[in-house]
PDB file of N, CA and C in Angstrom:
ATOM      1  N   UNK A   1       2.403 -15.971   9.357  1.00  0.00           N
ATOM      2  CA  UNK A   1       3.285 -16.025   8.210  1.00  0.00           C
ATOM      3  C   UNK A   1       4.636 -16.574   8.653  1.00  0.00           C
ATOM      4  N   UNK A   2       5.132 -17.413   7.835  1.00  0.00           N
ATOM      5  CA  UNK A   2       7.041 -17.863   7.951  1.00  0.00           C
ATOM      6  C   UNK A   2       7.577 -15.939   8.031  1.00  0.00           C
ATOM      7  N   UNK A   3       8.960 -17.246   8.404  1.00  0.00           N
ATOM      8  CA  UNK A   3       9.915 -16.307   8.353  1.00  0.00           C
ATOM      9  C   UNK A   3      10.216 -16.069   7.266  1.00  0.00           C
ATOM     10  N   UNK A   4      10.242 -16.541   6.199  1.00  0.00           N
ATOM     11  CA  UNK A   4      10.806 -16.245   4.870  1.00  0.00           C
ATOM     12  C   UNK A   4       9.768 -15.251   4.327  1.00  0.00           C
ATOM     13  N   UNK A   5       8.440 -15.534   4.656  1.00  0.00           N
ATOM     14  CA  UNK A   5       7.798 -14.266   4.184  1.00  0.00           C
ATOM     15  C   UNK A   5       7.931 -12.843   4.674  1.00  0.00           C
ATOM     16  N   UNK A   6       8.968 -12.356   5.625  1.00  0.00           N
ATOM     17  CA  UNK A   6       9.191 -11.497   6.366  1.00  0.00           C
ATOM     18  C   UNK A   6       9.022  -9.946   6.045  1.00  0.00           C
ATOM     19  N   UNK A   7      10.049 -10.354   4.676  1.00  0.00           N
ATOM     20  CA  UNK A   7      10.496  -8.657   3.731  1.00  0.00           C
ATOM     21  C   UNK A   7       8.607  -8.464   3.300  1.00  0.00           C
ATOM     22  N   UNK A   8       7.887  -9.347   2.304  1.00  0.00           N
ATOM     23  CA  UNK A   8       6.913  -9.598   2.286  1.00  0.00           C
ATOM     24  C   UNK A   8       5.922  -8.746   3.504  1.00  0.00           C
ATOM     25  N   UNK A   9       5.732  -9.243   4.732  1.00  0.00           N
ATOM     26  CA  UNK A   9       4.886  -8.560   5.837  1.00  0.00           C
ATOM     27  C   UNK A   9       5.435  -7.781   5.795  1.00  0.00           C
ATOM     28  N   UNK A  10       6.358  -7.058   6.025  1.00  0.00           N
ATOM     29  CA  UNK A  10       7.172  -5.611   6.309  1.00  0.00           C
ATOM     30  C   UNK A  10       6.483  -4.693   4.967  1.00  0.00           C
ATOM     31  N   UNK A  11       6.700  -5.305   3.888  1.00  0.00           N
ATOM     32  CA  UNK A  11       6.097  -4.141   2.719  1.00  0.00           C
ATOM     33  C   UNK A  11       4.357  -4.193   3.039  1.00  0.00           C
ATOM     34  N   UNK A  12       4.024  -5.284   3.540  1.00  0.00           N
ATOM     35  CA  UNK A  12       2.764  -5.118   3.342  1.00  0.00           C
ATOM     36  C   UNK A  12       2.111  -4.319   4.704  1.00  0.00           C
ATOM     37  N   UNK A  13       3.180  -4.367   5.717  1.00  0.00           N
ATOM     38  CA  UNK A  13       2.733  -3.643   7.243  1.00  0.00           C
ATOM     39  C   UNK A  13       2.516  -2.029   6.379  1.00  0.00           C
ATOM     40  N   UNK A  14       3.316  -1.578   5.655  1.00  0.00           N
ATOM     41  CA  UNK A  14       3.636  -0.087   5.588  1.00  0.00           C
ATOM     42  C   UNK A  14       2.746   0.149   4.571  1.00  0.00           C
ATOM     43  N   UNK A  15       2.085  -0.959   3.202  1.00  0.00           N
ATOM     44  CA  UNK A  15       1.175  -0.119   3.120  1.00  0.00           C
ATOM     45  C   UNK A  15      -0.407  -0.121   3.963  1.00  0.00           C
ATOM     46  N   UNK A  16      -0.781  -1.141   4.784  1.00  0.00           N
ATOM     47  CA  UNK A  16      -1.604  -0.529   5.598  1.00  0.00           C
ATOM     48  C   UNK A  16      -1.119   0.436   6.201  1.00  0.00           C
ATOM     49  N   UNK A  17      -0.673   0.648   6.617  1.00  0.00           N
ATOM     50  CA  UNK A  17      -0.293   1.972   7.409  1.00  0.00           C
ATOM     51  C   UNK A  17      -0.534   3.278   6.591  1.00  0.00           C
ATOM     52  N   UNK A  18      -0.509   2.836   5.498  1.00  0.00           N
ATOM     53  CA  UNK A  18      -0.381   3.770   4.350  1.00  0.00           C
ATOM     54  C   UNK A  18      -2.081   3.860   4.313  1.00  0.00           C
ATOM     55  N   UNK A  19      -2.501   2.885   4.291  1.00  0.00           N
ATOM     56  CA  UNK A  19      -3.906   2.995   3.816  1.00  0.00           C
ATOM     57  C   UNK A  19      -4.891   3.400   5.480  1.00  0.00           C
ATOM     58  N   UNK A  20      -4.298   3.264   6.262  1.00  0.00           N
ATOM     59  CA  UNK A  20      -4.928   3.530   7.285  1.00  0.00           C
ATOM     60  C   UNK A  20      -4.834   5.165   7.535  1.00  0.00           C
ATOM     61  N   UNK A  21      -4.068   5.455   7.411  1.00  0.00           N
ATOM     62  CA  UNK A  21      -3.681   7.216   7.000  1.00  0.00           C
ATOM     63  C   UNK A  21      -4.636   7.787   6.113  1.00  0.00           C
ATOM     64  N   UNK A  22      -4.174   7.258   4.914  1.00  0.00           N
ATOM     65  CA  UNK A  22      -4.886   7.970   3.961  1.00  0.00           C
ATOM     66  C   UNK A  22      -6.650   8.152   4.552  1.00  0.00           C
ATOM     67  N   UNK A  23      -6.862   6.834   4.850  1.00  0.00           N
ATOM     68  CA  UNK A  23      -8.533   6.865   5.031  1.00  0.00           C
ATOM     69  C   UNK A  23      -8.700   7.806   6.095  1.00  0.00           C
ATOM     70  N   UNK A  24      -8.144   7.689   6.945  1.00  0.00           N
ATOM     71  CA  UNK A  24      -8.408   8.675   8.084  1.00  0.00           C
ATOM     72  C   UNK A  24      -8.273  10.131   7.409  1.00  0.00           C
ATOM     73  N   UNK A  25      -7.218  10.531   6.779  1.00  0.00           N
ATOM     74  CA  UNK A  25      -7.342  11.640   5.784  1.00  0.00           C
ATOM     75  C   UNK A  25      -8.821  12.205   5.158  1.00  0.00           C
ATOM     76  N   UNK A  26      -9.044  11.212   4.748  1.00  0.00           N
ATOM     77  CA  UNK A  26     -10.033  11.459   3.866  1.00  0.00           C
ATOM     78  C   UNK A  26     -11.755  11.614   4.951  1.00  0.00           C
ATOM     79  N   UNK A  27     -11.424  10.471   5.675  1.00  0.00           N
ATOM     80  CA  UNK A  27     -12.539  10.943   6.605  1.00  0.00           C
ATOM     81  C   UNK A  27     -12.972  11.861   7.482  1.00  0.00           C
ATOM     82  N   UNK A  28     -11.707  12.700   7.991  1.00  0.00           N
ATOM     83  CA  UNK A  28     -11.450  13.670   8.506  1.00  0.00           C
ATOM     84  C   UNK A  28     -11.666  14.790   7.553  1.00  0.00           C
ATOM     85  N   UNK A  29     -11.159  15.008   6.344  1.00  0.00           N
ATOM     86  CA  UNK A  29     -11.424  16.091   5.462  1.00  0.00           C
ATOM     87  C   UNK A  29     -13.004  15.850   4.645  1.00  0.00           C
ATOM     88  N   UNK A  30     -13.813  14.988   4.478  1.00  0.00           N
ATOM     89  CA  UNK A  30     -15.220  14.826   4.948  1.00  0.00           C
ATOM     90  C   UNK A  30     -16.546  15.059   5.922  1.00  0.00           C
ATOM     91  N   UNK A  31     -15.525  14.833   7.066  1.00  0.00           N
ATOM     92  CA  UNK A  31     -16.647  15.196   7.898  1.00  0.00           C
ATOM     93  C   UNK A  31     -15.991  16.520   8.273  1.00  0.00           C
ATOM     94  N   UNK A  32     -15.006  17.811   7.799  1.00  0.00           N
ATOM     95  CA  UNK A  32     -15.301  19.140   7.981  1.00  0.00           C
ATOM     96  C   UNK A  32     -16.340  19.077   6.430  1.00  0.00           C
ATOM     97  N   UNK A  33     -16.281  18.722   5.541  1.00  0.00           N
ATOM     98  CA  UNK A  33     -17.234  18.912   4.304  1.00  0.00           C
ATOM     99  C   UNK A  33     -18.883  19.052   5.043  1.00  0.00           C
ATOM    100  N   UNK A  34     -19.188  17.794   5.618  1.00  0.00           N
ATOM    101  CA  UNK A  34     -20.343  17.746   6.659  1.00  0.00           C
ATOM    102  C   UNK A  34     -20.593  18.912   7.303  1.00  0.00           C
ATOM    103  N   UNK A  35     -20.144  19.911   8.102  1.00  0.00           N
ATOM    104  CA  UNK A  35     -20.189  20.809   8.871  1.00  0.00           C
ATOM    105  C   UNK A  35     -20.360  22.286   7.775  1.00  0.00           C
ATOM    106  N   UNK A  36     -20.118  22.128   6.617  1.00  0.00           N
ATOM    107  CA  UNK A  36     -20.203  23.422   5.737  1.00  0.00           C
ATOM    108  C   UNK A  36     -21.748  23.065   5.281  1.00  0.00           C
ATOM    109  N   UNK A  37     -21.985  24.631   5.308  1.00  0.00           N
ATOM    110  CA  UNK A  37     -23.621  25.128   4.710  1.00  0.00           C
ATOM    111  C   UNK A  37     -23.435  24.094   3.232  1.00  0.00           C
ATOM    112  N   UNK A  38     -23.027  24.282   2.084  1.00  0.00           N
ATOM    113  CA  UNK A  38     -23.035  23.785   1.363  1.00  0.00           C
ATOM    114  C   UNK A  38     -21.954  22.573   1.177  1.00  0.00           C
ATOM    115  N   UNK A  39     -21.640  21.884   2.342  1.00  0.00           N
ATOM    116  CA  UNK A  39     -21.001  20.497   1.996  1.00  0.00           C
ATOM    117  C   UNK A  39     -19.852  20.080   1.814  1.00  0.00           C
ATOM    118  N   UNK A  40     -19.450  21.378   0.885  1.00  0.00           N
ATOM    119  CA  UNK A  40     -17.754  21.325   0.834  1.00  0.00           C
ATOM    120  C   UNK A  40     -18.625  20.401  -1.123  1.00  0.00           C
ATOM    121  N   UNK A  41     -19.788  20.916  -1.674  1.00  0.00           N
ATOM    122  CA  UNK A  41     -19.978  21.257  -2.941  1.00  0.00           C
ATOM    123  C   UNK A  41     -20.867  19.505  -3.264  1.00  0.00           C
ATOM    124  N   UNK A  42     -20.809  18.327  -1.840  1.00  0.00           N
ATOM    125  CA  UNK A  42     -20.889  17.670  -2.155  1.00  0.00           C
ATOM    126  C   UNK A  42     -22.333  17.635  -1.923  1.00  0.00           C
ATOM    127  N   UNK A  43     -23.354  16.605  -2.944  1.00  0.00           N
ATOM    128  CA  UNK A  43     -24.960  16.484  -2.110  1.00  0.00           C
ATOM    129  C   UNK A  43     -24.689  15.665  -0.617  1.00  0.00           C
ATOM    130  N   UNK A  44     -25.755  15.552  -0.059  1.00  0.00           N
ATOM    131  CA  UNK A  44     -26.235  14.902   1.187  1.00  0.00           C
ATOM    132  C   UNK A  44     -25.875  13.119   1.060  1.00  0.00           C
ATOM    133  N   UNK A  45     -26.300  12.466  -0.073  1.00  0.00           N
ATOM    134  CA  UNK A  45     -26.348  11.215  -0.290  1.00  0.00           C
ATOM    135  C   UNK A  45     -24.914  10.790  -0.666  1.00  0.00           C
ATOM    136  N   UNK A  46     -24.394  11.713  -1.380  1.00  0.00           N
ATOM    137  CA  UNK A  46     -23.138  11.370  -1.987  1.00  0.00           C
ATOM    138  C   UNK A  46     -21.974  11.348  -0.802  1.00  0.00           C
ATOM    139  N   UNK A  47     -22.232  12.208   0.017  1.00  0.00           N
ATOM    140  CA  UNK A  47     -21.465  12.705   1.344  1.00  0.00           C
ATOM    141  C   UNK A  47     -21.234  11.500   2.093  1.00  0.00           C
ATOM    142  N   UNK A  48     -22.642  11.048   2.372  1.00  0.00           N
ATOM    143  CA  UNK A  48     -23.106   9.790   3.358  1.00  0.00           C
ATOM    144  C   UNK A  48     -22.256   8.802   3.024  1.00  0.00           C
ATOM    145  N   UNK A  49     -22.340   8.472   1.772  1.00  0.00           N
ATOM    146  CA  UNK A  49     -21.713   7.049   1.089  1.00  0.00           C
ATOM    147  C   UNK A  49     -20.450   6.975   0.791  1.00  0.00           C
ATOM    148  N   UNK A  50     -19.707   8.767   0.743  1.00  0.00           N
ATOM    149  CA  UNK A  50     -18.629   8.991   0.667  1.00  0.00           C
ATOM    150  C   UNK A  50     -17.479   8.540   2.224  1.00  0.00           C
ATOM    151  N   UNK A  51     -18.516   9.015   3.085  1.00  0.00           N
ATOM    152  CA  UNK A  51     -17.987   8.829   4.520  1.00  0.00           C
ATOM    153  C   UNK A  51     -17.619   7.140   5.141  1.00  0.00           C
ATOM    154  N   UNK A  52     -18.870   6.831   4.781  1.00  0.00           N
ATOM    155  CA  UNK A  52     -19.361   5.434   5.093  1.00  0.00           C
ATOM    156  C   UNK A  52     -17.961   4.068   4.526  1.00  0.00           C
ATOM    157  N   UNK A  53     -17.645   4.834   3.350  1.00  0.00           N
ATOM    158  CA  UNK A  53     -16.388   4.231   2.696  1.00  0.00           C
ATOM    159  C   UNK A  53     -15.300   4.602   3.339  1.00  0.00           C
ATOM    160  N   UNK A  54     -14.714   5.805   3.575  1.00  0.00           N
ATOM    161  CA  UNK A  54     -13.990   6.277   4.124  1.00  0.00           C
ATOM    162  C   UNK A  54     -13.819   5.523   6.016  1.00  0.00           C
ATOM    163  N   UNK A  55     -14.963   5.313   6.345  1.00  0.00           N
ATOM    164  CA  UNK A  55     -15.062   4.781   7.766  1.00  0.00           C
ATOM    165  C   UNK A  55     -14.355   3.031   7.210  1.00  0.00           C
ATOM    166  N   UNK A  56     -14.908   2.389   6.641  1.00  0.00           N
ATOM    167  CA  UNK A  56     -14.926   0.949   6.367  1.00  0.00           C
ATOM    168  C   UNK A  56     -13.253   1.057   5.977  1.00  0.00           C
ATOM    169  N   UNK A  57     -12.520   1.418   5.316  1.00  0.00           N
ATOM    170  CA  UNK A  57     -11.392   1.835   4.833  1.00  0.00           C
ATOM    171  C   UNK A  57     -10.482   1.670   6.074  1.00  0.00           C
ATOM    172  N   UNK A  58     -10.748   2.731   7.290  1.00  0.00           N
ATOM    173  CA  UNK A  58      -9.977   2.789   8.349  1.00  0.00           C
ATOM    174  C   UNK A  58     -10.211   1.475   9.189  1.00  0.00           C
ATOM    175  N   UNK A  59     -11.476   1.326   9.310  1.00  0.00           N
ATOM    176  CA  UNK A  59     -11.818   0.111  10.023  1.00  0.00           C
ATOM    177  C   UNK A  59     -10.942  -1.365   9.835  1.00  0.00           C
ATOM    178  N   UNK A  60     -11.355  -1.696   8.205  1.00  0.00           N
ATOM    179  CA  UNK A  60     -10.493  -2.692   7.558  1.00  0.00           C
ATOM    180  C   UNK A  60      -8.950  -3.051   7.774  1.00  0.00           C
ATOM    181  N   UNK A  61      -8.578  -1.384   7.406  1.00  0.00           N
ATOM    182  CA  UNK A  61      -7.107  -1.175   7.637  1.00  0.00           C
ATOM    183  C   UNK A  61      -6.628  -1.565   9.084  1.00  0.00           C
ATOM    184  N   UNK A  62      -7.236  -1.094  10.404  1.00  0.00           N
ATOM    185  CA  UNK A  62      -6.864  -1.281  11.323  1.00  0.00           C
ATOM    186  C   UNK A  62      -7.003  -2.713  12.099  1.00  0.00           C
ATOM    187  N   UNK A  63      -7.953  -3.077  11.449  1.00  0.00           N
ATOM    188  CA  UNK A  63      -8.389  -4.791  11.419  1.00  0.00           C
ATOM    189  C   UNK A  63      -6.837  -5.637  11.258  1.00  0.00           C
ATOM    190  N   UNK A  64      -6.632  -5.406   9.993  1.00  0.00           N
ATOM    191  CA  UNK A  64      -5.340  -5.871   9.296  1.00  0.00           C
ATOM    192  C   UNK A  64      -4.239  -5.690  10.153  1.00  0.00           C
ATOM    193  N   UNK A  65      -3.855  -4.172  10.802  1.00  0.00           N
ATOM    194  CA  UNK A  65      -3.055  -4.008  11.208  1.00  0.00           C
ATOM    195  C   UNK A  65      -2.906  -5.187  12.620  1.00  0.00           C
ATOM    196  N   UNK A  66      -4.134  -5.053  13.111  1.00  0.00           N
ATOM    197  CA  UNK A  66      -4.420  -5.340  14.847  1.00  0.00           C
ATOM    198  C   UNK A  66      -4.138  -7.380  14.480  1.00  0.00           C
ATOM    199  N   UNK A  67      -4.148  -7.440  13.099  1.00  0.00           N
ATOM    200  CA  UNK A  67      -4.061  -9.321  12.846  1.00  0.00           C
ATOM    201  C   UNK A  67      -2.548  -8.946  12.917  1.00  0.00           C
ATOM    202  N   UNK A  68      -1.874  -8.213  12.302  1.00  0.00           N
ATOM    203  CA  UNK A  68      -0.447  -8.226  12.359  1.00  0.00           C
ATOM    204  C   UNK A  68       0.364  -8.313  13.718  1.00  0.00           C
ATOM    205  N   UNK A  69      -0.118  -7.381  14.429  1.00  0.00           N
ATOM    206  CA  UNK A  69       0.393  -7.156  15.852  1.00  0.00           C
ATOM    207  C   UNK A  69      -0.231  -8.622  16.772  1.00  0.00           C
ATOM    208  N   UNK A  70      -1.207  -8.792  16.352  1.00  0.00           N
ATOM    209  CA  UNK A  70      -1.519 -10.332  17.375  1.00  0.00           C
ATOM    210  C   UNK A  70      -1.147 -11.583  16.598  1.00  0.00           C
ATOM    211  N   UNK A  71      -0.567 -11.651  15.070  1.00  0.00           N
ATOM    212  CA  UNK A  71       0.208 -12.830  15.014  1.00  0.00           C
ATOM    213  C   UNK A  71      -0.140 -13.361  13.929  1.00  0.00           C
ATOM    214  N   UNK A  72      -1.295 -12.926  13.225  1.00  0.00           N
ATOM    215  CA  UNK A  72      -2.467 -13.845  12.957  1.00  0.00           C
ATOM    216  C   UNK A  72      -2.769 -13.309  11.505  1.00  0.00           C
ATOM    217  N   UNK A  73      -2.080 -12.340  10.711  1.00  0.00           N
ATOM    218  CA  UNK A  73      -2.083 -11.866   9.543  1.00  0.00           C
ATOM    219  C   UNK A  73      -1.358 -12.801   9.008  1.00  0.00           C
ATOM    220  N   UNK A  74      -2.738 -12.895   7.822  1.00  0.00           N
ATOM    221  CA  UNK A  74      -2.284 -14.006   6.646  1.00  0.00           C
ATOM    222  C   UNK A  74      -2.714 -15.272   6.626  1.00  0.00           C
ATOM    223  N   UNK A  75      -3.756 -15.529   7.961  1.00  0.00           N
ATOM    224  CA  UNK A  75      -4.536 -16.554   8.500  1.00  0.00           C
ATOM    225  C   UNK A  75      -5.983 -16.426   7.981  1.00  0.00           C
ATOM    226  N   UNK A  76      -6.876 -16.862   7.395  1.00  0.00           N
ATOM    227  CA  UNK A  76      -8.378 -16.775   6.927  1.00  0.00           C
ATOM    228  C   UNK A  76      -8.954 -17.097   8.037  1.00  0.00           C
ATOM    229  N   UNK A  77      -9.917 -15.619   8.755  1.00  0.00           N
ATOM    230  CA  UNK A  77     -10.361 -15.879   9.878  1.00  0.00           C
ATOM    231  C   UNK A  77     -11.400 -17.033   9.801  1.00  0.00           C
ATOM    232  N   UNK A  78     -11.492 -17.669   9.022  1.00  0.00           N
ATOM    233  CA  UNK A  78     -12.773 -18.451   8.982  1.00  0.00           C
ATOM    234  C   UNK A  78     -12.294 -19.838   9.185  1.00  0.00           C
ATOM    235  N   UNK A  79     -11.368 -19.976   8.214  1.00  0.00           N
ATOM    236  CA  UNK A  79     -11.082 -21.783   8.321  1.00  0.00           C
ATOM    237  C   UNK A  79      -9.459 -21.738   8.223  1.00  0.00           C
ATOM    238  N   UNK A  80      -9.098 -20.612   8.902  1.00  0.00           N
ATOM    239  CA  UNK A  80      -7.482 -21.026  10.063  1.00  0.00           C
ATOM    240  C   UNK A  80      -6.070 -21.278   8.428  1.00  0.00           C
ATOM    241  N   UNK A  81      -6.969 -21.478   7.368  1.00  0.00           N
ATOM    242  CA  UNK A  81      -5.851 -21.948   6.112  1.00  0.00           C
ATOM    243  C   UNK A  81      -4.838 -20.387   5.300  1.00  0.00           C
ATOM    244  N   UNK A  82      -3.971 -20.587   5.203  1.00  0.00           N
ATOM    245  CA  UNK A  82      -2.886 -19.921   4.869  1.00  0.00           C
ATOM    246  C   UNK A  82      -3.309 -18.614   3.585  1.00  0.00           C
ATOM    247  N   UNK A  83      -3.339 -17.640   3.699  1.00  0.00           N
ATOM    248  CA  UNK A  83      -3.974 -16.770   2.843  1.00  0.00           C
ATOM    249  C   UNK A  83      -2.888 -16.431   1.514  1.00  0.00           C
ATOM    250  N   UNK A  84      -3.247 -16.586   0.410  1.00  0.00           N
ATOM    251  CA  UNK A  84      -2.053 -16.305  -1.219  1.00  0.00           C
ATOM    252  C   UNK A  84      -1.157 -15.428  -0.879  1.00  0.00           C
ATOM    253  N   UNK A  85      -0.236 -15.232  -0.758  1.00  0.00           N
ATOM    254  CA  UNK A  85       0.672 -13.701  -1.037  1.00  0.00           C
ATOM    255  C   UNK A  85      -0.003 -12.901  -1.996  1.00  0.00           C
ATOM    256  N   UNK A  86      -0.447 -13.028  -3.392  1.00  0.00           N
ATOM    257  CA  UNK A  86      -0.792 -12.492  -4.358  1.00  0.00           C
ATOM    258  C   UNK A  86      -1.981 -11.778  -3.701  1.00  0.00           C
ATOM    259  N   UNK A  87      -2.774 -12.798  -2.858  1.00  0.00           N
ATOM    260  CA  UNK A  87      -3.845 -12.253  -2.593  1.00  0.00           C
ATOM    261  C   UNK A  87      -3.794 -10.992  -1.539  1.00  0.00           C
ATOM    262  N   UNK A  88      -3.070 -11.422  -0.656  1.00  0.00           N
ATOM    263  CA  UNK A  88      -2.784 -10.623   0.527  1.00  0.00           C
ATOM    264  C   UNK A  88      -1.960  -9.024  -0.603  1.00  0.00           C
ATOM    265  N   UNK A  89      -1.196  -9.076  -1.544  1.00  0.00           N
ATOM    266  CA  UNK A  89      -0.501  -8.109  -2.098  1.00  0.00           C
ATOM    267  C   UNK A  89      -1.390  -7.690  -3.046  1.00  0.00           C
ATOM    268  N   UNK A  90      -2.727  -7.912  -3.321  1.00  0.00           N
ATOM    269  CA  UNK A  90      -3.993  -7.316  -3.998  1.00  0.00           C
ATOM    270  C   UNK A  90      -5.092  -6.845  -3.196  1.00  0.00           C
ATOM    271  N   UNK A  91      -4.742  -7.114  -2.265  1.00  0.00           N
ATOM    272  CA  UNK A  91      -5.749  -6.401  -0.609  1.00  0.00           C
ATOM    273  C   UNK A  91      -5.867  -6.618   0.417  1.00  0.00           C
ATOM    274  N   UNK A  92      -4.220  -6.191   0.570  1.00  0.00           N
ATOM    275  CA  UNK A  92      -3.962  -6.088   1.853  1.00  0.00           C
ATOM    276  C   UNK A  92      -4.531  -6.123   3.067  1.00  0.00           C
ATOM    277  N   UNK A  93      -5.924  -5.864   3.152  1.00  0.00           N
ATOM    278  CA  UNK A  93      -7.008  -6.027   4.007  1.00  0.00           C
ATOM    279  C   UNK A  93      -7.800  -7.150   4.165  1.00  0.00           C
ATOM    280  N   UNK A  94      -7.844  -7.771   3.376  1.00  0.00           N
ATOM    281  CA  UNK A  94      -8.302  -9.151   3.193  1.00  0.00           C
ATOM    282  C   UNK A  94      -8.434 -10.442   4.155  1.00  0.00           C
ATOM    283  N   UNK A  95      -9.453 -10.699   4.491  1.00  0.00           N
ATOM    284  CA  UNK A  95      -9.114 -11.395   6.357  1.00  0.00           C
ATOM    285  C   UNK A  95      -9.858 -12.730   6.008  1.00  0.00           C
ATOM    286  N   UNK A  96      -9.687 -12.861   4.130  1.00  0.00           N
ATOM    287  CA  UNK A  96     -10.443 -14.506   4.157  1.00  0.00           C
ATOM    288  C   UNK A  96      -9.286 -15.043   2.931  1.00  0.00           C
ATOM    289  N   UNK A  97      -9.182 -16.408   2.921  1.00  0.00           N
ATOM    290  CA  UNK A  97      -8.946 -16.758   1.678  1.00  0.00           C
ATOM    291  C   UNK A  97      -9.580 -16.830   0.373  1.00  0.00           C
ATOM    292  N   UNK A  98      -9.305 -17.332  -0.637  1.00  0.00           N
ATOM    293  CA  UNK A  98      -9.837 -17.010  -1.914  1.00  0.00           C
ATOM    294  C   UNK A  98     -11.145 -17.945  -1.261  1.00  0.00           C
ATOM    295  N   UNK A  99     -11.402 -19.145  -1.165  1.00  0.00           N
ATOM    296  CA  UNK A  99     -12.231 -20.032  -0.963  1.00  0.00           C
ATOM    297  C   UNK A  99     -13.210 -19.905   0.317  1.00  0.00           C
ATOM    298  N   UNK A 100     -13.329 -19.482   0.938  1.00  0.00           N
ATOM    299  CA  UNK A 100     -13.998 -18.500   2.380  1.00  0.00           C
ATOM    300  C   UNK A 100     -14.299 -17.550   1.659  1.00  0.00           C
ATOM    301  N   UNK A 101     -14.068 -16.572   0.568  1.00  0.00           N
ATOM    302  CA  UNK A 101     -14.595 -15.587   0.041  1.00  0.00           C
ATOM    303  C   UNK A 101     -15.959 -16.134  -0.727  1.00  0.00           C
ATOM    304  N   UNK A 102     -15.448 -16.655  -1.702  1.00  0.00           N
ATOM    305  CA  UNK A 102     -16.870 -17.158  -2.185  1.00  0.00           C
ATOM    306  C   UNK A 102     -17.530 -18.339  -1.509  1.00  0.00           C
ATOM    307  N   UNK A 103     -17.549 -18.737  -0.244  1.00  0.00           N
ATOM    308  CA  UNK A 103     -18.338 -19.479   0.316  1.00  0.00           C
ATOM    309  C   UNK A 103     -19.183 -18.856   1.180  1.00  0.00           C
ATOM    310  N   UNK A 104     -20.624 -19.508   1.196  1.00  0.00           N
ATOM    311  CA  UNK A 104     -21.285 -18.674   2.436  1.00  0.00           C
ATOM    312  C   UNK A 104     -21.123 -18.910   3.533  1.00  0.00           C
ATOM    313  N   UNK A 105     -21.086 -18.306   5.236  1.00  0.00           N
ATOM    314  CA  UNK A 105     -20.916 -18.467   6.201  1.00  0.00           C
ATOM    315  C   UNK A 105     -21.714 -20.016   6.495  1.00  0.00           C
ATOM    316  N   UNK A 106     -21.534 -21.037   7.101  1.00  0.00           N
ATOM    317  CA  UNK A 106     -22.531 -21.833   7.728  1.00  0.00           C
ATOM    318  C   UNK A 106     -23.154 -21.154   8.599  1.00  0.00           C
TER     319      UNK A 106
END
C-alpha cells in the first residue's frame, strides 16, 4: 500500500486485530463447550462447524495480519495487482482481488 493509504492500513491493522481476538475468543470458549457432558447445550454437528469457523476466522485473520507485517497487504496473492480499499474495508481478510476471486486457479 502507498503512503497515502496509511491512516487507511492503521484502521484496518486494528480491526484485524480485532477480529483475530474475537475469533480466538470464541474458539477458546468452544472448545471448553467441547469438554462439557452436554456441550455447553450445543449438538455434536453444530459444535464441529461452529469451531471449524471459529478456527478459519483466526487463521484468515492472522494471514492478513502476517501480509501486513511482511509488506504485502493489499497485494492479490495471485496476480501481484492492487486490491480496492472498499474491498479490503468489506473484508479485511481478503488476500485476492475482485477479479482473482471469481476466476478459477489455472
Amino acid at each position: 500500500m502507498t503512503i497515502s493509504t496509511r491512516p487507511a492500513e492503521d484502521a484496518l491493522h486494528r480491526v484485524l486485530e480485532r477480529h483475530y481476538h474475537t475469533y480466538t475468543d470464541r474458539l477458546t470458549r468452544l472448545s471448553i463447550h467441547r469438554t462439557r457432558p452436554d456441550h455447553g447445550g450445543y449438538d455434536d454437528g453444530t459444535l464441529d462447524l461452529l469451531i471449524a469457523w471459529a478456527r478459519q476466522g483466526v487463521a484468515e485473520a492472522a494471514r492478513a495480519l502476517q501480509r501486513m507485517s511482511d509488506g504485502t497487504y493489499g497485494v492479490c496473492e495471485r496476480c501481484r495487482a492492487d486490491i480496492d480499499l472498499p474491498r479490503l474495508t468489506g473484508r479485511p481478510e481478503i488476500p485476492l482481488c475482485g477479479s482473482c476471486t471469481y476466476t478459477p486457479p489455472d
